[in-house]
C-alpha atoms as a PDB file:
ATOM      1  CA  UNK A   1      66.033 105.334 115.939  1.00  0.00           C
ATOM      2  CA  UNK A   2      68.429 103.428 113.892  1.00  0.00           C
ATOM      3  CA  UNK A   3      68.038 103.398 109.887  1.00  0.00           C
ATOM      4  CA  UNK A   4      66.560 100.833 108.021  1.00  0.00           C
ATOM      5  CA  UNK A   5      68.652  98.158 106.487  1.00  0.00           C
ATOM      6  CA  UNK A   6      70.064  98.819 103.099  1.00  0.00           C
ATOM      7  CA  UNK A   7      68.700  96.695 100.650  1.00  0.00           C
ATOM      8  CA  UNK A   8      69.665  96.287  96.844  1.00  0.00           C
ATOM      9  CA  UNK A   9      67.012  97.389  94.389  1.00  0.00           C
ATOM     10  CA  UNK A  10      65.394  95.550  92.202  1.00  0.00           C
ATOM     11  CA  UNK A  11      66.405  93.929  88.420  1.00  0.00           C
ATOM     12  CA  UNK A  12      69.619  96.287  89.060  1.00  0.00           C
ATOM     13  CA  UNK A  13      71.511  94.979  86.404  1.00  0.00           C
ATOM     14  CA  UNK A  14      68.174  94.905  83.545  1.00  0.00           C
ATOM     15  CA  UNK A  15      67.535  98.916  85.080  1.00  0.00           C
ATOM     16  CA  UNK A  16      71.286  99.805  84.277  1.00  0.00           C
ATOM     17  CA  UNK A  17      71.121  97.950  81.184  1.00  0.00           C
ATOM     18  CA  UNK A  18      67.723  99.756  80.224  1.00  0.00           C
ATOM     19  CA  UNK A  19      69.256 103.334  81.598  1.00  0.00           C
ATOM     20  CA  UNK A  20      72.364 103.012  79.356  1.00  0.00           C
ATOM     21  CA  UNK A  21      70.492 102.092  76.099  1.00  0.00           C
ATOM     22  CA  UNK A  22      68.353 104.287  76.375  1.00  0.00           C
ATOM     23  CA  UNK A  23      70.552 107.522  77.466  1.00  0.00           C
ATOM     24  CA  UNK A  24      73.932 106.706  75.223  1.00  0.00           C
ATOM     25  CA  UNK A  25      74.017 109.360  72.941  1.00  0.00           C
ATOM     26  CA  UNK A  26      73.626 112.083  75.710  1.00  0.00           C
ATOM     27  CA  UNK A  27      75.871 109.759  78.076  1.00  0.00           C
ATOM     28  CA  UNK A  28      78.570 109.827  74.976  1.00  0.00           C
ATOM     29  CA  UNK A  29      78.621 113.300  73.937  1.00  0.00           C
ATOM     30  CA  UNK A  30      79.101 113.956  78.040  1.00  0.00           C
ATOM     31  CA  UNK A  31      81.672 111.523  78.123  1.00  0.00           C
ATOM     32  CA  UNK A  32      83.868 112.362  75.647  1.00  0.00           C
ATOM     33  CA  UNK A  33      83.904 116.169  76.063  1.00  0.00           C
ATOM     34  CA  UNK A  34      84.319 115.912  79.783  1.00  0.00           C
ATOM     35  CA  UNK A  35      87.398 112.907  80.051  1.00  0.00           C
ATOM     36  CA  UNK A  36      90.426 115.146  81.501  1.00  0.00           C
ATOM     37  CA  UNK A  37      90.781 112.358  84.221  1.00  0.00           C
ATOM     38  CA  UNK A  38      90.031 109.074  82.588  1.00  0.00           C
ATOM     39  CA  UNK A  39      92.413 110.010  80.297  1.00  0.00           C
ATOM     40  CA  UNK A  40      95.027 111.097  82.513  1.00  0.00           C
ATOM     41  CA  UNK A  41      95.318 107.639  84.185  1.00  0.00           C
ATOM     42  CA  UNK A  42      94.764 105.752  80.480  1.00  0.00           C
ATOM     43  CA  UNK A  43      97.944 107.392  79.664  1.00  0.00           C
ATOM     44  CA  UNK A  44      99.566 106.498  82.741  1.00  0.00           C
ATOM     45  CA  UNK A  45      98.538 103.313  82.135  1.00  0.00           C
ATOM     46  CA  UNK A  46      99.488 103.007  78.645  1.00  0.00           C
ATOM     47  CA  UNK A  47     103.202 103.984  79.640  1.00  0.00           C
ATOM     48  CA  UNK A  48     103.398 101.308  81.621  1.00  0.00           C
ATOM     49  CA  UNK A  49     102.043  98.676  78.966  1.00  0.00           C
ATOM     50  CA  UNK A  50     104.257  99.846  76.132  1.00  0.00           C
ATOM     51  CA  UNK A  51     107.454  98.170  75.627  1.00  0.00           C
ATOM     52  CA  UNK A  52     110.946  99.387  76.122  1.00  0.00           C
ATOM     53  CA  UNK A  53     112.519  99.931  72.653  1.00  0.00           C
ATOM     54  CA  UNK A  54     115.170  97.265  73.616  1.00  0.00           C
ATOM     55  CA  UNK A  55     111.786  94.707  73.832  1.00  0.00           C
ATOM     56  CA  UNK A  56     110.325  95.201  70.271  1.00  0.00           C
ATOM     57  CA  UNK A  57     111.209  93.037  67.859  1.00  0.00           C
ATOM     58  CA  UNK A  58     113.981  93.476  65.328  1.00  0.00           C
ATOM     59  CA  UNK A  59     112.575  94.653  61.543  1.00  0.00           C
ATOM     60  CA  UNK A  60     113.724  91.291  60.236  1.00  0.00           C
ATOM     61  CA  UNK A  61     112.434  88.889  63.628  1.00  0.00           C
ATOM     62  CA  UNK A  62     108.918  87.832  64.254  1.00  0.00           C
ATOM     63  CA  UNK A  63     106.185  90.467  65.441  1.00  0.00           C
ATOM     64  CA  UNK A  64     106.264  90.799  69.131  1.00  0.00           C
ATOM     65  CA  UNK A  65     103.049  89.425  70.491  1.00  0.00           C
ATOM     66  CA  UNK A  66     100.003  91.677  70.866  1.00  0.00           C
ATOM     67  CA  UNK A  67      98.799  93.266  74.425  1.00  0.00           C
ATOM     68  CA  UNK A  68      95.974  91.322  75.806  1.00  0.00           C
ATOM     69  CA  UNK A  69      93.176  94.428  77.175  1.00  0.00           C
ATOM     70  CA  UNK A  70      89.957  93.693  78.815  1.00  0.00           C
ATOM     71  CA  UNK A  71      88.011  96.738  79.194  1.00  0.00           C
ATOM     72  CA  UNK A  72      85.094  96.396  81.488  1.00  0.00           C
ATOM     73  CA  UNK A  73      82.053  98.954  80.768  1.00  0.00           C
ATOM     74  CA  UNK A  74      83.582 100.198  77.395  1.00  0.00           C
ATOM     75  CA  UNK A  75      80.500 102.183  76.046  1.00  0.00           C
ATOM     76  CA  UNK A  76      80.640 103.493  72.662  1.00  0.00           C
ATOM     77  CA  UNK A  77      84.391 102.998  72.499  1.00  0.00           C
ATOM     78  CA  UNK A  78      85.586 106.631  72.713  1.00  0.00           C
ATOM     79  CA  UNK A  79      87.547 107.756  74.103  1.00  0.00           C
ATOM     80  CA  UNK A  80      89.486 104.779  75.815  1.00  0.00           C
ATOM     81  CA  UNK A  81      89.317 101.792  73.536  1.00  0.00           C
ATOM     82  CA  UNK A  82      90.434 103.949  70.393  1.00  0.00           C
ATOM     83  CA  UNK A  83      93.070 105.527  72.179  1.00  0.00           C
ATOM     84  CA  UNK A  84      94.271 102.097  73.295  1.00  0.00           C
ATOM     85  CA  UNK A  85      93.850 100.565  69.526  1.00  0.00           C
ATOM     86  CA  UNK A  86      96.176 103.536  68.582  1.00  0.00           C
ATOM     87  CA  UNK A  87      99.079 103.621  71.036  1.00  0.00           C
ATOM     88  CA  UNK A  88      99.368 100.222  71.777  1.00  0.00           C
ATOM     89  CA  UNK A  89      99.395  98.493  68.444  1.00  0.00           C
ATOM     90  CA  UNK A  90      99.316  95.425  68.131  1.00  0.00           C
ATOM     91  CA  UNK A  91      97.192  94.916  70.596  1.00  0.00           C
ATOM     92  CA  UNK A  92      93.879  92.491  71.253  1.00  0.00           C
ATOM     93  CA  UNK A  93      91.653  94.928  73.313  1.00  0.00           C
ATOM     94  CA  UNK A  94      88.044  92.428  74.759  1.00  0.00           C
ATOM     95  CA  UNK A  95      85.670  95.754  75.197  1.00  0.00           C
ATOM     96  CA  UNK A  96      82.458  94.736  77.579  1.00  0.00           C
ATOM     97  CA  UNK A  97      79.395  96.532  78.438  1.00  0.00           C
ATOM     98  CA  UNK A  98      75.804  95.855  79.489  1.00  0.00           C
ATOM     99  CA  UNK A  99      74.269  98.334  77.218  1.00  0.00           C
ATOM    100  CA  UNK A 100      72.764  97.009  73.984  1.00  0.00           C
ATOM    101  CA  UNK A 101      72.998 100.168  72.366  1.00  0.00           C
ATOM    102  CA  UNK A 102      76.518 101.551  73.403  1.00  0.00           C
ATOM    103  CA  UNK A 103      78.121  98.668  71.799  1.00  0.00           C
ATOM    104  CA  UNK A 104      76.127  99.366  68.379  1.00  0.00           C
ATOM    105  CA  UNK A 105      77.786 102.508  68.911  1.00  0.00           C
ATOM    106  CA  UNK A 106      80.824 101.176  69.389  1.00  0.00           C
ATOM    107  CA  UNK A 107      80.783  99.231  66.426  1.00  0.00           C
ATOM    108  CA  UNK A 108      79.650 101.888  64.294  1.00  0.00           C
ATOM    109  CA  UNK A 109      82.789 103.699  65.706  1.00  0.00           C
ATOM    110  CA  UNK A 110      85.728 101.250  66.165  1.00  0.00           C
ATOM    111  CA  UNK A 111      84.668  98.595  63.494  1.00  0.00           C
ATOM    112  CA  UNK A 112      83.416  95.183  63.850  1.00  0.00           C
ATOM    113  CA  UNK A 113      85.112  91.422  65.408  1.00  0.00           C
ATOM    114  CA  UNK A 114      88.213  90.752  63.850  1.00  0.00           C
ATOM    115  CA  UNK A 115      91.506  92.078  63.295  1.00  0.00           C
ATOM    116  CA  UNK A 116      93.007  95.127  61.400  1.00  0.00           C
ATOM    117  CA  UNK A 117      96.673  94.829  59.796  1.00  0.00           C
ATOM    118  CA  UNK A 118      97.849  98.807  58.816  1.00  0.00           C
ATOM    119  CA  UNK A 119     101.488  99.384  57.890  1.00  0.00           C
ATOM    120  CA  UNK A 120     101.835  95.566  59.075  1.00  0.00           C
ATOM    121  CA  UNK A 121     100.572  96.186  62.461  1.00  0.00           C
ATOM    122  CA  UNK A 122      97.383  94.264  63.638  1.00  0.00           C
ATOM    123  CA  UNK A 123      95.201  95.597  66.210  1.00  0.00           C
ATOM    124  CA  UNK A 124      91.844  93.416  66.748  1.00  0.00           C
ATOM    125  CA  UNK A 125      88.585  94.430  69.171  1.00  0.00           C
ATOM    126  CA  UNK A 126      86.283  92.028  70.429  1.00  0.00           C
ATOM    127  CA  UNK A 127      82.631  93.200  71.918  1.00  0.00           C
ATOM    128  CA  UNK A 128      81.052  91.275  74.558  1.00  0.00           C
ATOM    129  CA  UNK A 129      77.899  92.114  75.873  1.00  0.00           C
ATOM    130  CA  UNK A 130      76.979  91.305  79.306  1.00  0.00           C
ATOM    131  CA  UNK A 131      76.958  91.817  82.804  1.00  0.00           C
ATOM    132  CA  UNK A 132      80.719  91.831  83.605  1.00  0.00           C
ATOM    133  CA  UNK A 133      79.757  89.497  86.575  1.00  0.00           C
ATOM    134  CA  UNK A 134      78.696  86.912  84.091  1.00  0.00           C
ATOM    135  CA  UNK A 135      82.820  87.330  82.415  1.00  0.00           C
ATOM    136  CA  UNK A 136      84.923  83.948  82.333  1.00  0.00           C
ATOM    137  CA  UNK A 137      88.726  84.173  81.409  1.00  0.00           C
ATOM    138  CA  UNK A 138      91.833  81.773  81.888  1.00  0.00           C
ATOM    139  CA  UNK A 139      94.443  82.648  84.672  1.00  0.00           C
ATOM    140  CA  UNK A 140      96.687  85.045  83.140  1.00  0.00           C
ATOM    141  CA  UNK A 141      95.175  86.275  80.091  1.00  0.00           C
ATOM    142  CA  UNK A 142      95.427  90.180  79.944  1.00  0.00           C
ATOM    143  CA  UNK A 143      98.175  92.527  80.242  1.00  0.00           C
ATOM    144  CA  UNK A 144      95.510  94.799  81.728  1.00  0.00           C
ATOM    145  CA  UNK A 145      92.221  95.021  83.002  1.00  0.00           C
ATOM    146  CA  UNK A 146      90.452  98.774  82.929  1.00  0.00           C
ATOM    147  CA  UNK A 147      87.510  99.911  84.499  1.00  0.00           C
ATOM    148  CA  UNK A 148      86.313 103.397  84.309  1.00  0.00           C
ATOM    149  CA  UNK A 149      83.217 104.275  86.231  1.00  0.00           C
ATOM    150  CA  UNK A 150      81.902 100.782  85.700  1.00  0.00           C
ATOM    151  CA  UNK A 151      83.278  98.826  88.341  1.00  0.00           C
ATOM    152  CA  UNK A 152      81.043 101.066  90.810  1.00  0.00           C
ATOM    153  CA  UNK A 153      78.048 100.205  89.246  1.00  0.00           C
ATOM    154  CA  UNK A 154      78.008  96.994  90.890  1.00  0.00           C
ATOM    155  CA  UNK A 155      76.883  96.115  94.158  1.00  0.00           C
ATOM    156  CA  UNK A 156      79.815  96.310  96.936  1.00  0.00           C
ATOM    157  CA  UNK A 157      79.876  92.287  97.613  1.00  0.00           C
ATOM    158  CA  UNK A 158      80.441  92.142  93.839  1.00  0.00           C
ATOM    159  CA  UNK A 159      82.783  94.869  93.726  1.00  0.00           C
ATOM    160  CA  UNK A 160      85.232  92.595  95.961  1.00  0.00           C
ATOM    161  CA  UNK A 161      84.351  89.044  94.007  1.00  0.00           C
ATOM    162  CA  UNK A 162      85.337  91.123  90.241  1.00  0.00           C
ATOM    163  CA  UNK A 163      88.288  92.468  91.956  1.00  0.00           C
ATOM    164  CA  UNK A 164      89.566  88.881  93.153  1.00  0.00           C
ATOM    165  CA  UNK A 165      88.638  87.505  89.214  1.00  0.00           C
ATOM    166  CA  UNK A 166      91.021  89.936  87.833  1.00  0.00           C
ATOM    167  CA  UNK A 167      93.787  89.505  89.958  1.00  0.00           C
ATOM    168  CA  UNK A 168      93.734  85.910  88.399  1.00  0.00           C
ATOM    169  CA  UNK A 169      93.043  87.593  84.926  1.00  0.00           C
ATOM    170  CA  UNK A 170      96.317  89.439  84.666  1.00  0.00           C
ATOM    171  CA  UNK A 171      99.337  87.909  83.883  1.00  0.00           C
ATOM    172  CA  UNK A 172     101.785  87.926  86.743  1.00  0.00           C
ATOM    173  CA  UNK A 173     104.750  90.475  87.169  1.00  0.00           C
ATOM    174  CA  UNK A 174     103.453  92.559  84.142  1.00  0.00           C
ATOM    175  CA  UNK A 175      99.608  92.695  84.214  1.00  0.00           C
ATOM    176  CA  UNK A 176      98.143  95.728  85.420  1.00  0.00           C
ATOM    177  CA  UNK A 177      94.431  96.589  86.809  1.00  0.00           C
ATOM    178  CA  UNK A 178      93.018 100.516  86.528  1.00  0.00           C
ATOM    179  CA  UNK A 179      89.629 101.757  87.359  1.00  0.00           C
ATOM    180  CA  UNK A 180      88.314 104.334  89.948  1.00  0.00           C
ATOM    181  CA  UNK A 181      85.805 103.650  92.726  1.00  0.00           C
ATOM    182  CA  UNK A 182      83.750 105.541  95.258  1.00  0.00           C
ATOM    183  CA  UNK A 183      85.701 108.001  97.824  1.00  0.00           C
ATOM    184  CA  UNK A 184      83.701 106.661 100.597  1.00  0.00           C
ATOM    185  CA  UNK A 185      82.026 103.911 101.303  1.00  0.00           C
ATOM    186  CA  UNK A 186      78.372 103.623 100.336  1.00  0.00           C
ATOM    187  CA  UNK A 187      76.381 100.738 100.190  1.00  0.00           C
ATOM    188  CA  UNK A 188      74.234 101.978  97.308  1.00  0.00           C
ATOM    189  CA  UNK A 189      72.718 105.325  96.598  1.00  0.00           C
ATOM    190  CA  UNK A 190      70.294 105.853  93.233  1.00  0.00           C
ATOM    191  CA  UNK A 191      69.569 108.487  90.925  1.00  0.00           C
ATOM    192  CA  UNK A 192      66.568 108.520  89.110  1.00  0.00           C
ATOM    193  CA  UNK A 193      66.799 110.904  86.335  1.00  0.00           C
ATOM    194  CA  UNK A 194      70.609 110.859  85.932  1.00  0.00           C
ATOM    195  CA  UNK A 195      71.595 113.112  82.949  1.00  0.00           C
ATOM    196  CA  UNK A 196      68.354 112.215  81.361  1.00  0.00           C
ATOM    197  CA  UNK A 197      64.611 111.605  82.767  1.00  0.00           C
ATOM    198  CA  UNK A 198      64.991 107.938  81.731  1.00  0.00           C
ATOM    199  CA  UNK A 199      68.754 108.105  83.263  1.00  0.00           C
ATOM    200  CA  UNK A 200      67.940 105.630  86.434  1.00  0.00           C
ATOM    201  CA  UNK A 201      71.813 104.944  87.941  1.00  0.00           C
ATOM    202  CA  UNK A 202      72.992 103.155  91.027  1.00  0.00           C
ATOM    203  CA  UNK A 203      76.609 103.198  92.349  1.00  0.00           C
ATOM    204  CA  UNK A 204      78.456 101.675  95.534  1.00  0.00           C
ATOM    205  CA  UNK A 205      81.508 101.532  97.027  1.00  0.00           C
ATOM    206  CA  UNK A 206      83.881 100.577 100.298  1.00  0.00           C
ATOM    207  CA  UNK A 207      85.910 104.114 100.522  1.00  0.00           C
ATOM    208  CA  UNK A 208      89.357 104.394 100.050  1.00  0.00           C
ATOM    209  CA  UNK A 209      90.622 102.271 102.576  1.00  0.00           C
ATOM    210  CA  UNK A 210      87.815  99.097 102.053  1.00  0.00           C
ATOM    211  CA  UNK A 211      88.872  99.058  98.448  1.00  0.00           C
ATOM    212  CA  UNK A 212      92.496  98.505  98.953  1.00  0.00           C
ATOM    213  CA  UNK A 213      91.822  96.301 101.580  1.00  0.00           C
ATOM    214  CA  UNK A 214      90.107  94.574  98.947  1.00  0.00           C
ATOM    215  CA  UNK A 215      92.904  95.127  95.989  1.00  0.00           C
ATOM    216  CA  UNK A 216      95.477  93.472  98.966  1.00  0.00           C
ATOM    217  CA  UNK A 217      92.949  90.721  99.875  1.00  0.00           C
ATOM    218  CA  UNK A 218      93.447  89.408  96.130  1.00  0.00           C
ATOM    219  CA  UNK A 219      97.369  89.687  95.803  1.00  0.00           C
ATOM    220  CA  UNK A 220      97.490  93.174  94.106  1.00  0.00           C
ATOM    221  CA  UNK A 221      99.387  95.790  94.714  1.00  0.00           C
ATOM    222  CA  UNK A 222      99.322  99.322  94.915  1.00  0.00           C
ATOM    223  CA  UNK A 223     100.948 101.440  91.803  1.00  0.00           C
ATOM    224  CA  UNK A 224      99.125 104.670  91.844  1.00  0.00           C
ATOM    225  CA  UNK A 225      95.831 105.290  95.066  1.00  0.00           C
ATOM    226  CA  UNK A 226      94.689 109.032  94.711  1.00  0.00           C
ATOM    227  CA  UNK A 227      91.528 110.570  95.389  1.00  0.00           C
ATOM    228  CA  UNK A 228      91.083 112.970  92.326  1.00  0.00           C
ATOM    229  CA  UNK A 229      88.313 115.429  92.269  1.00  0.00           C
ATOM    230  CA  UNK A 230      85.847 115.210  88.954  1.00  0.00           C
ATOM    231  CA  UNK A 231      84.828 119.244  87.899  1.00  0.00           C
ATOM    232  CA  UNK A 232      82.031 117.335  86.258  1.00  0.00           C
ATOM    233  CA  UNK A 233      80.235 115.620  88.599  1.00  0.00           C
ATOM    234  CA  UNK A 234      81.429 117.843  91.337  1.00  0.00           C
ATOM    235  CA  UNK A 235      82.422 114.455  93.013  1.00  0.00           C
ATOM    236  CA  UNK A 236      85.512 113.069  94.376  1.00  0.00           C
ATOM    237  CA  UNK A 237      86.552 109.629  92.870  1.00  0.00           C
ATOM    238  CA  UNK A 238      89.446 107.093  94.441  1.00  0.00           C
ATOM    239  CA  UNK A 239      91.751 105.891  91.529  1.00  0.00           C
ATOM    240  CA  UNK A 240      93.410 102.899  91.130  1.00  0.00           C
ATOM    241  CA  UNK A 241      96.459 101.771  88.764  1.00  0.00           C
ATOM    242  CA  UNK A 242      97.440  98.497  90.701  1.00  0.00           C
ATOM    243  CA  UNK A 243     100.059  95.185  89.373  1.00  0.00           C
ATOM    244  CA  UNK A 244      99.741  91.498  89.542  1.00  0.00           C
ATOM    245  CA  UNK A 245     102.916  90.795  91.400  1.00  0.00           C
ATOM    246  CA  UNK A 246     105.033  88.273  89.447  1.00  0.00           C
ATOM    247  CA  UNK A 247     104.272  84.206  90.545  1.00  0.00           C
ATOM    248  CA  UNK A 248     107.172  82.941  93.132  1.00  0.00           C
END
């Protein structure tokens, strides 16, 4: 007897939303003392990003322009999007998320729109909340697109459509794309009391192979494709560092 079709719950993106507000300091306080691998691959990342020493700009020339950073499913901000506002000064980091309440967060954490100037270096955060699907940037805006365990919140056909929007996102020759995404492919599995009894959760994903089918199907390519295994969630994760080639 063959298995029912799969079919996508229900107001997915309003029960994430809900979840997420309503399990964000417990979802926080896990996050940021369990981040050996997010952070692993944000450093990775943020190697690639910073200049050469022969690229900044002399003491007595004009600023060298700040790093464009969209990070999709930022939550409260820590640890990524401070570590980024630190090492990568200047820098204009965009930090989404769905959640009502992990952006307040953020806030409280990070600081509000608009830019900081220390020691004559600006750094500036913007928050957006929204669905990331509901996102609308020029061609070649960011230096880099992130997502960490956001990306796989979405449904699979969605999955594919952000990955071909970011591709035109990043600048070409120089703009890079990080996230991780399901070992194996899944068309949606759901949790109901995820970290919390009001922690409802859904995830997807194409496996290893879909996904960078789907990273080649929008001009990307491959930097870094590892599965890494996550002590926390006793789960496996695929992840990703890939590069807008440049424009020919």
């Amino acid at each position: 007897m063959s298995a029912p079709p799969y079919k996508e719950p229900e107001n997915l993106k309003a029960r994430i939303k809900e979840s997420y507000d309503a399990i964000a300091p417990e979802y926080n306080a896990w996050t940021i003392a369990h981040s050996p691998v997010r952070l692993e691959y944000l450093d990775r990342l943020i190697a690639l990003l910073r200049p050469a020493p022969s690229d900044l700009a002399s003491p007595d020339g004009p600023s060298p322009a700040p790093l464009r950073i969209l990070e999709l499913g930022c939550g409260a901000g820590l640890p990524v999007t401070g570590r980024l506002l630190q090492e990568l000064a200047p820098v204009h980091v965009t930090g989404n998320d769905i959640s009502t309440s992990q952006l307040d967060m953020a806030r409280q954490s990070l600081g509000v729109h608009g830019e900081k100037v220390a020691d004559g270096v600006t750094t500036k955060v913007d928050w957006v909340e929204s669905d990331m699907m509901t996102l609308s940037f020029p061609d070649a805006t960011f230096d880099a697109v992130l997502g960490m365990y956001s990306v796989i919140h979405l449904p699979r056909e969605e999955q594919a459509e952000i990955i071909k929007r970011i591709a035109q996102w990043l600048k070409p020759g120089t703009g890079y794309f990080l996230a991780n995404f399901a070992e194996n492919p899944m068309p949606g599995i759901v949790m109901k009391n995820w970290l919390h009894e009001k922690g409802w959760m859904f995830w997807s994903g194409w496996g290893v192979d879909g996904t960078e089918a789907k990273l080649a199907d929008a001009g990307l390519e491959k930097v870094i494709s590892k599965v890494e295994p996550d002590s926390v969630d006793k789960s496996n994760f695929h992840w990703v560092v890939a590069r807008k080639p440049a424009a020919t």
